[in-house]
Protein backbone atom coordinates (compact mmCIF):
# COMPACT_ATOMS: atom_id res chain seq x y z
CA UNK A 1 22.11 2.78 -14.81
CA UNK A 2 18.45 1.70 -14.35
CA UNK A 3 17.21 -0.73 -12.53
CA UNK A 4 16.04 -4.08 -13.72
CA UNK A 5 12.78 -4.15 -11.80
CA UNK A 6 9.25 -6.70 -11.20
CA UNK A 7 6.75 -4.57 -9.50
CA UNK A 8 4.10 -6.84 -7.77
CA UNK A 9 0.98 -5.61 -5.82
CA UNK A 10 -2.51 -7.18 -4.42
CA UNK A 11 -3.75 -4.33 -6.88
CA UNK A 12 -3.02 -4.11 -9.95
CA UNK A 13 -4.09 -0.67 -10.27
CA UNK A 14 -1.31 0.48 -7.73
CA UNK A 15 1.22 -2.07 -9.26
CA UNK A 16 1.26 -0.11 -12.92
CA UNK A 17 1.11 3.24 -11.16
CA UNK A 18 4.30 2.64 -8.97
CA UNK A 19 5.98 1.10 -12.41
CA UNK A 20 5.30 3.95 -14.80
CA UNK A 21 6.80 6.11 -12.07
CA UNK A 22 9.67 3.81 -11.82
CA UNK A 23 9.72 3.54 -15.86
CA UNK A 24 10.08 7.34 -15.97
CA UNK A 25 13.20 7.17 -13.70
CA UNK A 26 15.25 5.30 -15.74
CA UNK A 27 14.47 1.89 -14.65
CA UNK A 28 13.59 -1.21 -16.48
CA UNK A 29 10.32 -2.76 -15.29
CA UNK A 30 10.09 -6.58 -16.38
CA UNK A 31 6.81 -6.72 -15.22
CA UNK A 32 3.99 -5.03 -13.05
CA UNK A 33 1.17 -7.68 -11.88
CA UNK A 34 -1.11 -8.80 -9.42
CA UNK A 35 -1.67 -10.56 -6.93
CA UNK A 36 1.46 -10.58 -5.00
CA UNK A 37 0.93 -14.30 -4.12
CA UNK A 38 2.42 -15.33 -7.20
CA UNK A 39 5.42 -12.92 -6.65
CA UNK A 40 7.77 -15.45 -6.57
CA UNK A 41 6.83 -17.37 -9.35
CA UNK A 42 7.16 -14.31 -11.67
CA UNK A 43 10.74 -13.37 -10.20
CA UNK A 44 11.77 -17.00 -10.27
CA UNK A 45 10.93 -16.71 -14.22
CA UNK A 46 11.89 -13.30 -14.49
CA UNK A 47 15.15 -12.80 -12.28
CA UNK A 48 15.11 -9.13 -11.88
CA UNK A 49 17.75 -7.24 -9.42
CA UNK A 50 14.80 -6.30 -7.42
CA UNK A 51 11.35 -6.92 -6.47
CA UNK A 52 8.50 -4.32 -5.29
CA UNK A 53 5.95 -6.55 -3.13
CA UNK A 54 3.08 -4.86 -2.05
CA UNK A 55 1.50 -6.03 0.97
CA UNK A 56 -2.07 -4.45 2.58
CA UNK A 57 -1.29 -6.68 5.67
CA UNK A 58 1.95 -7.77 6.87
CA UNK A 59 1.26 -9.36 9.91
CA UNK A 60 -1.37 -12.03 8.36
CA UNK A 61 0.27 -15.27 8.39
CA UNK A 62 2.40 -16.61 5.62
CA UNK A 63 2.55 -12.99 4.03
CA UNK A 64 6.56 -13.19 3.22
CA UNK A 65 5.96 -16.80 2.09
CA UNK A 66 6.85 -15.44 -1.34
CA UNK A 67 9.83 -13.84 0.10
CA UNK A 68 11.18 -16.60 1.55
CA UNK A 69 10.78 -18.69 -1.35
CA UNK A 70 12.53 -15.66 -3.66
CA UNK A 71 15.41 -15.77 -1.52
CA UNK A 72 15.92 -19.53 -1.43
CA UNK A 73 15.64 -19.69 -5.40
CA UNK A 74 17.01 -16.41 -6.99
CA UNK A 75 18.86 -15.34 -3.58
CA UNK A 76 20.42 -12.57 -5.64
CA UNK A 77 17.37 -11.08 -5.98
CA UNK A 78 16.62 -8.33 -3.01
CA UNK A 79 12.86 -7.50 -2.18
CA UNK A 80 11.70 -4.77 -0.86
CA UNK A 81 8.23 -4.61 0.45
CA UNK A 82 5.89 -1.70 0.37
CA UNK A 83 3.32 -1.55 2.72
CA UNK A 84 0.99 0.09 5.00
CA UNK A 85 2.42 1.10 8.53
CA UNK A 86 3.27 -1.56 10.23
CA UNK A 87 3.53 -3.39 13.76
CA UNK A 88 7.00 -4.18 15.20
CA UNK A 89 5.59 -7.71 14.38
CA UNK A 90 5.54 -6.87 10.53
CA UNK A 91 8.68 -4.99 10.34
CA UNK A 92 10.28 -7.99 11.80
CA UNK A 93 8.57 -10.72 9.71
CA UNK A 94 9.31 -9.21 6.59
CA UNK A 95 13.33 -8.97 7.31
CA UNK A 96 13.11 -12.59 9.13
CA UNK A 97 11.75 -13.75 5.57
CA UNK A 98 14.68 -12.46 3.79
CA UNK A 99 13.33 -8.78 2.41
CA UNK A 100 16.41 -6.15 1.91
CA UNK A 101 14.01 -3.22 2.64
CA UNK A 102 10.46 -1.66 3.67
CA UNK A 103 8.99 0.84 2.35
CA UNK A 104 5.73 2.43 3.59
CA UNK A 105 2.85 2.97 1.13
CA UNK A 106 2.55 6.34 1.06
CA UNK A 107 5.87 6.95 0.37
CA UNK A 108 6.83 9.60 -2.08
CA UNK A 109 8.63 7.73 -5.56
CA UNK A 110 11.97 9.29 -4.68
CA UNK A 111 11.56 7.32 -1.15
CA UNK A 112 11.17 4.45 -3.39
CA UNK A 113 13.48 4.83 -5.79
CA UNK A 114 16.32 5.43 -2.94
CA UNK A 115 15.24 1.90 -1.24
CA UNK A 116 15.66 0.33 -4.58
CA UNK A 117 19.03 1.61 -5.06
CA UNK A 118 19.87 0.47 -1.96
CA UNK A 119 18.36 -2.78 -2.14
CA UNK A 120 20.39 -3.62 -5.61
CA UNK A 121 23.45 -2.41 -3.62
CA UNK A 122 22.97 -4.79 -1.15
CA UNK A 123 22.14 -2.30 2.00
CA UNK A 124 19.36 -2.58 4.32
CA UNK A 125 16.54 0.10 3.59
CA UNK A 126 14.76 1.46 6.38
CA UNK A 127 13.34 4.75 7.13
CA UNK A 128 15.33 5.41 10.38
CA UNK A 129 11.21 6.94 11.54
CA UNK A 130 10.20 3.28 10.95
CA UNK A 131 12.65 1.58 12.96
CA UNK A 132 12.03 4.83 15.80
CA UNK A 133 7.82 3.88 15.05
CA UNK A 134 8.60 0.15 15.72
CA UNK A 135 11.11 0.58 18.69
CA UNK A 136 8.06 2.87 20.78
CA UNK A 137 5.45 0.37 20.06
CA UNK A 138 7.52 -1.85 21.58
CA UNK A 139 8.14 0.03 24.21
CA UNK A 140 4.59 1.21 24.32
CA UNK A 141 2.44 -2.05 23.47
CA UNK A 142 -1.01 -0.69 24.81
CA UNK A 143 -0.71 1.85 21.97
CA UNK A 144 -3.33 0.99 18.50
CA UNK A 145 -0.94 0.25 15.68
CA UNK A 146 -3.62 -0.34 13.17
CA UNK A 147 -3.72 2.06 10.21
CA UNK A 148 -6.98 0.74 9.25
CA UNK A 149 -8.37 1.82 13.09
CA UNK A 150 -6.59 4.88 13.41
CA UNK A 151 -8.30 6.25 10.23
CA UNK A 152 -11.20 5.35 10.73
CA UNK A 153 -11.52 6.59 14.22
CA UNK A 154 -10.57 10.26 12.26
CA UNK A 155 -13.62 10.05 9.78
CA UNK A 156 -17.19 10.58 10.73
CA UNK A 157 -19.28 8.02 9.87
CA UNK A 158 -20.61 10.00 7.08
CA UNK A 159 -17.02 10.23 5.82
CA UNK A 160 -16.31 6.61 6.31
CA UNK A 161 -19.22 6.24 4.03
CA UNK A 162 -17.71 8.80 1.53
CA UNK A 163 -14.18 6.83 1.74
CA UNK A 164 -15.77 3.93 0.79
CA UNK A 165 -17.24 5.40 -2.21
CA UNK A 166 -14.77 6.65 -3.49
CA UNK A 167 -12.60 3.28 -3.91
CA UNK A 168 -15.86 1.78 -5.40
CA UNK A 169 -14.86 4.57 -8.36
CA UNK A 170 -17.97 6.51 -7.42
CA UNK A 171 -17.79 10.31 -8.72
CA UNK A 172 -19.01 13.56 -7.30
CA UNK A 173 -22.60 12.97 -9.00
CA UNK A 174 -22.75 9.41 -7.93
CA UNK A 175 -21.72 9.54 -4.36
CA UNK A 176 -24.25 12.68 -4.13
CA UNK A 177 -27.55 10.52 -5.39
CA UNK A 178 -26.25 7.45 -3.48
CA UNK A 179 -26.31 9.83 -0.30
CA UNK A 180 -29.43 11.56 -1.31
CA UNK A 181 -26.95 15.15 -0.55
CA UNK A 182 -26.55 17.85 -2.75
CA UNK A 183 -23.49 18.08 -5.38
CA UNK A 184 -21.64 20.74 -3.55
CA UNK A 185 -22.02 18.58 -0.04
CA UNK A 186 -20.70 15.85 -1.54
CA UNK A 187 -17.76 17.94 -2.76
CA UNK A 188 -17.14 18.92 1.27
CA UNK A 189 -17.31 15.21 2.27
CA UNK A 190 -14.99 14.16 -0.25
CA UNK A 191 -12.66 17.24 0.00
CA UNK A 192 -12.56 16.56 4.25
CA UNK A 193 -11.55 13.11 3.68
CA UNK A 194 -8.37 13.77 1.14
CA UNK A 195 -7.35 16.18 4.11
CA UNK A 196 -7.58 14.10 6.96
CA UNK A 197 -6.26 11.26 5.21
CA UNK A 198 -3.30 13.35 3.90
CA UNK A 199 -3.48 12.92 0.11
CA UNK A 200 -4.05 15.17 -2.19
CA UNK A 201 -6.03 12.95 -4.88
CA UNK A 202 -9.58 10.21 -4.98
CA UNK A 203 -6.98 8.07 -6.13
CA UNK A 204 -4.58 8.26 -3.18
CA UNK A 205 -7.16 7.87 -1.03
CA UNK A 206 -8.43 4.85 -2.70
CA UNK A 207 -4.90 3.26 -2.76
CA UNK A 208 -4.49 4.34 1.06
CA UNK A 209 -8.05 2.69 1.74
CA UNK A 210 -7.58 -0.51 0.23
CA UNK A 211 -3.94 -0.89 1.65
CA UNK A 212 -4.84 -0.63 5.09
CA UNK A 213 -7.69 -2.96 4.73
CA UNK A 214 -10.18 -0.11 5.60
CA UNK A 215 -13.08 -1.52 3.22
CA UNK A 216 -12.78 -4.80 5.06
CA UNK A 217 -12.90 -3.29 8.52
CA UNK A 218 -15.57 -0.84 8.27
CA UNK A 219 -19.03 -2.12 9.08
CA UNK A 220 -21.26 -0.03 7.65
CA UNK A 221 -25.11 0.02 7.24
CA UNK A 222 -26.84 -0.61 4.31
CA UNK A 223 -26.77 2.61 1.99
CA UNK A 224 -28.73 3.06 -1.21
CA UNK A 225 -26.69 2.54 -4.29
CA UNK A 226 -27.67 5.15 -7.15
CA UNK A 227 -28.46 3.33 -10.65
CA UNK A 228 -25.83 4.38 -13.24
CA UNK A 229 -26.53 5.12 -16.21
């Protein structure tokens, strides 16, 4: 039996993705929405068995403050948050709060699905690789734990810029001009960035960009913007 699910997200775009995948499973989306500050005003309303809550940071302060106030008014309702890879601190903050599960971003659907199940069945769920990530930062504390660093620090700056173009929607024709490169460079660039990142789409990079914040983060110099038409 499906599901009854509310699928909330800082982007919208990623909230109806991860909800027509659900939808296609079985389950019974109430509702897919953004932003995922007013997460518990929709579940309050709604009262599903479980709520997705996308996060792109979850060590900024008073990021489970919908959580907690989920679990003090529909306390039947388990949350399980889906987010970038995070600190020890954000692992912990998001269970403190009252969330049944996390759930990393780039997680494939059936990863999703399983957590959930789990969730509705009142388990914890955890990758056991999160809980190993969290326990050697610990352990480790000098160690970068920012996604948003880490990639970046993979990319050339000329691929940064790429990255960035691409979650502004820019195509193959439009990141060219507004690089003043040739078509079938442009191709490269964007083709070396879905492989270092690890996905295999624009779109997956796009959602993996804006979930770790990297638009935010990345200082870059002022590039020429190509007029569309």
């Amino acid at each position: 039996m499906g599901v009854r699910l509310v699928v909330v997200d800082d982007h919208r775009l990623l909230a109806e993705a991860l909800a027509s995948a659900l939808r296609l499973r079985g389950h019974r989306v109430l509702a897919a929405t953004a932003p995922s500050a007013g997460a518990a005003e929709l579940v309050v309303r709604r009262t599903p068995e479980v709520c997705l809550l996308g996060t792109g940071d979850p060590t900024r302060p008073g990021a489970f403050e919908s959580i907690e106030r989920i679990k003090r008014e529909r306390p039947q309702v388990a949350v399980v948050v889906v987010g970038p890879v995070p600190s020890p601190h954000g692992i912990a903050a998001a269970f403190a709060a009252g969330a049944s599960g996390y759930v990393r971003q780039d997680e494939r659907i059936d990863g999703v699905e399983r957590a959930v199940l789990r969730a509705r069945a009142g388990e914890t769920a955890i990758a056991p690789q999160l809980l190993r990530r969290a326990f050697t930062e610990l352990l480790n504390p000098e160690e970068p734990s920012d996604e948003a660093t880490r990639i970046l620090r993979s990319l050339t700056r000329r691929e940064a810029e790429v990255l960035l173009r691409i979650t502004e929607g820019e195509n193959t024709r439009l990141i060219a001009a507004g690089m003043g490169v040739a078509q079938s460079t442009a191709r490269t660039h964007v083709q070396r960035v879905l492989t270092k990142l690890g996905v295999g789409t624009r779109l997956e990079a796009a959602a993996l960009a804006a979930r770790a914040g990297i638009v935010e983060r990345w200082e870059r110099p002022a590039v020429r913007r190509p007029t569309r038409p």
